[in-house]
Protein backbone atom coordinates (compact mmCIF):
# COMPACT_ATOMS: atom_id res chain seq x y z
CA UNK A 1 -16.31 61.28 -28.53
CA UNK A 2 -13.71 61.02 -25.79
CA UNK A 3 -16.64 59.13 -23.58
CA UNK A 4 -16.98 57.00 -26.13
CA UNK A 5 -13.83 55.98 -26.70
CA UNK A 6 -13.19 54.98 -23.26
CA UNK A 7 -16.40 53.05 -22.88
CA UNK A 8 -15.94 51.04 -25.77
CA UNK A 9 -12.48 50.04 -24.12
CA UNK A 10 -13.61 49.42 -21.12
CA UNK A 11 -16.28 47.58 -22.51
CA UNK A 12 -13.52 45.39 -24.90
CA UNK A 13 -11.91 44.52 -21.28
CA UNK A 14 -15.08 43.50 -19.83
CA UNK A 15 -15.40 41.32 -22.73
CA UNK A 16 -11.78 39.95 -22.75
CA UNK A 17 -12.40 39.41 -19.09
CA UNK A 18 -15.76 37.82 -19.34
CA UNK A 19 -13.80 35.48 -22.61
CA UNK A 20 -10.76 34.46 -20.20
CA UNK A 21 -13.39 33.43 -17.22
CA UNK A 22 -15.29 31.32 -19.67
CA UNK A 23 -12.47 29.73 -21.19
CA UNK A 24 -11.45 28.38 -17.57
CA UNK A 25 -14.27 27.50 -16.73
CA UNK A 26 -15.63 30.83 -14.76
CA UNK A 27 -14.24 29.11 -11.73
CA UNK A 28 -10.80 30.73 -11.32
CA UNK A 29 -13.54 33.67 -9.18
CA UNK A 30 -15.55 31.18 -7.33
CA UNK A 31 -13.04 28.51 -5.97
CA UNK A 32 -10.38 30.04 -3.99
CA UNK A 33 -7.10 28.96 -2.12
CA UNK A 34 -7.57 28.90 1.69
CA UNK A 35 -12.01 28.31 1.50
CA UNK A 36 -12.28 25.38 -1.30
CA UNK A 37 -8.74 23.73 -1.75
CA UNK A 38 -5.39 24.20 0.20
CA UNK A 39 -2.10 24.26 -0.69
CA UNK A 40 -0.04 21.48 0.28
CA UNK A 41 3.13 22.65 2.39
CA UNK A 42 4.55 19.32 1.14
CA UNK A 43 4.07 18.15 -1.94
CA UNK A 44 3.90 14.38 -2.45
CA UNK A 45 5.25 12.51 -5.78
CA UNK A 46 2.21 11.22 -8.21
CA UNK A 47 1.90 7.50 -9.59
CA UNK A 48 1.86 8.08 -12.65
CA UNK A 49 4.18 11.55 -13.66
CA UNK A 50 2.87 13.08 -16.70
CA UNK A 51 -1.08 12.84 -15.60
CA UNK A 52 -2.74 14.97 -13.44
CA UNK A 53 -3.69 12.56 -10.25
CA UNK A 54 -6.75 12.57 -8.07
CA UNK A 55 -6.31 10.83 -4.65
CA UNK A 56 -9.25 9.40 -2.92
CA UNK A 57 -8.32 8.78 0.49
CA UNK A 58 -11.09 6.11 1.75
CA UNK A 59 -12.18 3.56 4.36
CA UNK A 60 -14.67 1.09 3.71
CA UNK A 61 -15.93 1.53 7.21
CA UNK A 62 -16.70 5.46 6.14
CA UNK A 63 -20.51 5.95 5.48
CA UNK A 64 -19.82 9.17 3.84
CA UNK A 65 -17.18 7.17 1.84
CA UNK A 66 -20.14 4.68 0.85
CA UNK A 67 -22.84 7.71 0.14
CA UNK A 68 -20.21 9.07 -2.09
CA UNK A 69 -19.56 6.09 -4.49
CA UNK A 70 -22.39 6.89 -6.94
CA UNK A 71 -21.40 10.62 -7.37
CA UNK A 72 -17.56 9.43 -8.05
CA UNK A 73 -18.57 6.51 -10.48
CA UNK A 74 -20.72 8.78 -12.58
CA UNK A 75 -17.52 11.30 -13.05
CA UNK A 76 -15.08 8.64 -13.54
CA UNK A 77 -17.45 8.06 -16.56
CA UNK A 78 -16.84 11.41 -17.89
CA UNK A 79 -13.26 12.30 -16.73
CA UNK A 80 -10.19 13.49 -18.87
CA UNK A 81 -7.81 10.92 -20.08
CA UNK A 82 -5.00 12.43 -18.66
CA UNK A 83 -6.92 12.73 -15.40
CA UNK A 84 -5.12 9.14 -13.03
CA UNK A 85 -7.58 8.13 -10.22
CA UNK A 86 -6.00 6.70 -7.29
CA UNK A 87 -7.79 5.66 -4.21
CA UNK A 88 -5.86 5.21 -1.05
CA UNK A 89 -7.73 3.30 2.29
CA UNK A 90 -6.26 4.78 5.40
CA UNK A 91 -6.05 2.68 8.46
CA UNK A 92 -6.79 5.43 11.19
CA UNK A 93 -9.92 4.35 11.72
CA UNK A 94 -11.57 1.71 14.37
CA UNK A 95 -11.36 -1.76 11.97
CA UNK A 96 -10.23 0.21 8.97
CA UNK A 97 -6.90 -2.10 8.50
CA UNK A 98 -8.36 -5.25 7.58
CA UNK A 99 -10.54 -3.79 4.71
CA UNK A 100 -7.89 -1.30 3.53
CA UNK A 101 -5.42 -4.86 3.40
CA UNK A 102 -8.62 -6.29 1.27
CA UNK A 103 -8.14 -3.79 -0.97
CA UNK A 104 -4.74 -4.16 -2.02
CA UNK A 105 -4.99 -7.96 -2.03
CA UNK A 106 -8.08 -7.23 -4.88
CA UNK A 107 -6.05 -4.29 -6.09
CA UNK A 108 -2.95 -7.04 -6.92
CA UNK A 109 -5.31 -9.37 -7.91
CA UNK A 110 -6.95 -6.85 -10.37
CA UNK A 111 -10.07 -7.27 -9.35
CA UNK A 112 -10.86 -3.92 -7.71
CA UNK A 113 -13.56 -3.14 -10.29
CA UNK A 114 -15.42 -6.29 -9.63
CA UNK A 115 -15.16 -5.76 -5.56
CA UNK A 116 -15.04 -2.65 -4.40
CA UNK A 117 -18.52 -1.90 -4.82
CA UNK A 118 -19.99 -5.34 -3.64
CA UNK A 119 -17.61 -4.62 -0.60
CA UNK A 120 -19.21 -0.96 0.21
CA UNK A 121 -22.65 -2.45 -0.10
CA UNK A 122 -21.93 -5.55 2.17
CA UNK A 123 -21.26 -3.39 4.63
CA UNK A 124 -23.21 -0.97 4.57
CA UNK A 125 -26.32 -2.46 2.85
CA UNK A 126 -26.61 -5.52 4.33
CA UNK A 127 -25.01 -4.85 7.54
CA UNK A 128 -22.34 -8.07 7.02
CA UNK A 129 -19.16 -7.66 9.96
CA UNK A 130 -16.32 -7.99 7.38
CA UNK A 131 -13.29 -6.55 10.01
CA UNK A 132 -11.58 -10.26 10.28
CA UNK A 133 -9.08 -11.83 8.05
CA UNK A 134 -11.87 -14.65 7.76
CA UNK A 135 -14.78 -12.87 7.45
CA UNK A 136 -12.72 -11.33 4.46
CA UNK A 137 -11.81 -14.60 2.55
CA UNK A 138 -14.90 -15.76 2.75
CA UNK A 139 -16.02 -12.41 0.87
CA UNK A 140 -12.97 -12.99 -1.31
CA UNK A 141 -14.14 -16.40 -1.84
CA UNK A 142 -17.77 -14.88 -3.66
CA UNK A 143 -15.06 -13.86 -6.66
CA UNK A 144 -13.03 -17.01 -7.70
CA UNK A 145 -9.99 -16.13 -5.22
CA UNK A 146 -9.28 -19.39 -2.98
CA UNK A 147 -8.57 -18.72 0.83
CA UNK A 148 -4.96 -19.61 0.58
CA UNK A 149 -4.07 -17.53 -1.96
CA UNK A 150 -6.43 -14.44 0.08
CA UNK A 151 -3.96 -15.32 3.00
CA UNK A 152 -1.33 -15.43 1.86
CA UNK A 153 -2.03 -11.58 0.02
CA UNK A 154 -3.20 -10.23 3.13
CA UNK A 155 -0.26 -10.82 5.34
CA UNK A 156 2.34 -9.98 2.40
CA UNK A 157 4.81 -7.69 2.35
CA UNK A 158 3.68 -6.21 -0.88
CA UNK A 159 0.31 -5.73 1.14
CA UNK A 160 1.98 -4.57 4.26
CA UNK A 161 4.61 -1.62 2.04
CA UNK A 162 1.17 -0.09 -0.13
CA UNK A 163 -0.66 0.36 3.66
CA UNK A 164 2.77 2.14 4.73
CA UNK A 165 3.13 4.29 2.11
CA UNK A 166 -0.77 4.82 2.29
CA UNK A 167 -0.24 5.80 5.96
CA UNK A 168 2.73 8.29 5.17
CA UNK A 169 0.97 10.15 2.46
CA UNK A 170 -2.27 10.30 4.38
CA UNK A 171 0.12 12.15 7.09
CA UNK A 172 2.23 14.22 4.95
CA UNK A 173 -1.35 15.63 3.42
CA UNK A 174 -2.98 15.94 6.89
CA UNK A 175 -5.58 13.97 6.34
CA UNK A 176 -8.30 14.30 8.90
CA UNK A 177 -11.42 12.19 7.84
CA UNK A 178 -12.60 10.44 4.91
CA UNK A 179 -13.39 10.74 2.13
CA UNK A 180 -10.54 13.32 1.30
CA UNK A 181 -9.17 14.32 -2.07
CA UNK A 182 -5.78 15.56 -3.37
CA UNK A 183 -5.43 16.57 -6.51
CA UNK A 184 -1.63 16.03 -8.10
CA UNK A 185 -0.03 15.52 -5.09
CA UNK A 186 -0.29 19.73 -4.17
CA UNK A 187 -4.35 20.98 -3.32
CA UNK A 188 -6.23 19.23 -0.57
CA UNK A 189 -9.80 19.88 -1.43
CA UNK A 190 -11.31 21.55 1.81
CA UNK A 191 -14.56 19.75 2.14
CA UNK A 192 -16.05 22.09 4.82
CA UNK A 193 -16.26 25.07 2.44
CA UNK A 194 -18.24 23.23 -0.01
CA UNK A 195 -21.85 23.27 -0.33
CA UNK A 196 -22.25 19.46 -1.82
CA UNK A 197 -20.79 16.46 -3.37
CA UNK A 198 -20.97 18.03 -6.72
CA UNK A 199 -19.09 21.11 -5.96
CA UNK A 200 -16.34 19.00 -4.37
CA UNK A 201 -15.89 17.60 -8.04
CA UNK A 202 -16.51 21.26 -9.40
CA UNK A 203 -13.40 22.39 -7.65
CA UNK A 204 -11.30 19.27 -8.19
CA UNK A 205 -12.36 19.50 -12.46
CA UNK A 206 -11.16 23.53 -11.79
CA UNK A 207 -7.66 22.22 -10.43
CA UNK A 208 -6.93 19.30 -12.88
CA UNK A 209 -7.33 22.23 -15.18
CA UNK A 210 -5.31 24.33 -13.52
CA UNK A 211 -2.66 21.27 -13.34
CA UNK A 212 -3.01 20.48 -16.52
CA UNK A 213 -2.26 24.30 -17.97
């Protein structure tokens, strides 16, 4: 009777156990600190406080950046109201300044939605050399904005303060390469530890959690 006593509570744990792990998700055993994310030593403030934010660090130029886009619209789709997506173009790389400008001028413009994807497949698609202030307007000039008004965007100091801040945060979270992800400002997802693209959102849906608890 004794035996059976202590199986049946050690078989209530297993079950309470088994419970907690599927109420979060199962992933608080498979995604761990120092292999799939990392710990910010500093952590950087959030856009919008009261949301859990998800940084994109990004280039244009970045084929993996490109390759990417599908797998990030489709869980944009899906994600948590409370979830804020921000995506940040770094400048680090060969020609990566003009585009990241390009995407604050459509960013202030509010026309990142209609652009940034058109922009990626430019590129990358069809090869076209958009790394010149002209080249750019011209693009620019595909979606109703006149090449004055690009001009005068691009060389701004509105423009020119986002990039800096951009730069600062991409090295205050030691950002290597692109793409990158932070997730509220605290976890730098750890791409090399990841089998695929899908797991890289598996871990950051297991930290928004984790932020948002």
């Amino acid at each position: 009777l004794m035996l059976r006593t202590v199986m049946a509570v050690l078989l209530g744990l297993t079950l309470t156990a088994a419970a907690w792990a599927q109420e979060s998700g199962g992933e608080h055993a498979r995604y761990a600190e120092g292999t799939h994310y990392k710990v910010l030593d500093n952590p950087g403030n959030v856009d919008e406080p009261g949301q859990v934010e998800v940084r994109e660090f990004f280039s244009y130029i970045c084929p993996h950046c490109f390759s990417l886009e599908p797998v990030i619209e489709d869980w944009l789709e899906d994600k948590p109201e409370h979830v804020n997506y921000v995506r940040s173009p770094v400048t680090f790389l060969q020609n990566a300044e003009p585009l990241a400008r390009a995407y604050y001028v459509a960013d202030i413009l509010d026309k990142v939605d209609e652009i940034h994807k058109p922009l990626f497949d430019a590129i990358h698609k069809h090869r076209e050399p958009l790394f010149t202030p002209t080249a750019l307007a011209d693009f620019f000039a595909k979606y109703g904005v006149e090449e004055d008004e690009f001009n005068q965007l691009y060389s701004s100091f509105g423009v020119s303060t986002k990039l800096r801040q951009t730069d600062a945060l991409a090295r205050d979270y030691q950002i290597r390469g692109v793409p990158s992800f932070v997730v509220n400002g605290k976890y730098l997802i750890l791409r090399d530890g990841l089998r695929n693209n899908q797991e890289m959102f598996d871990v950051i849906d297991f930290l928004v959690k984790k932020e948002r608890r």
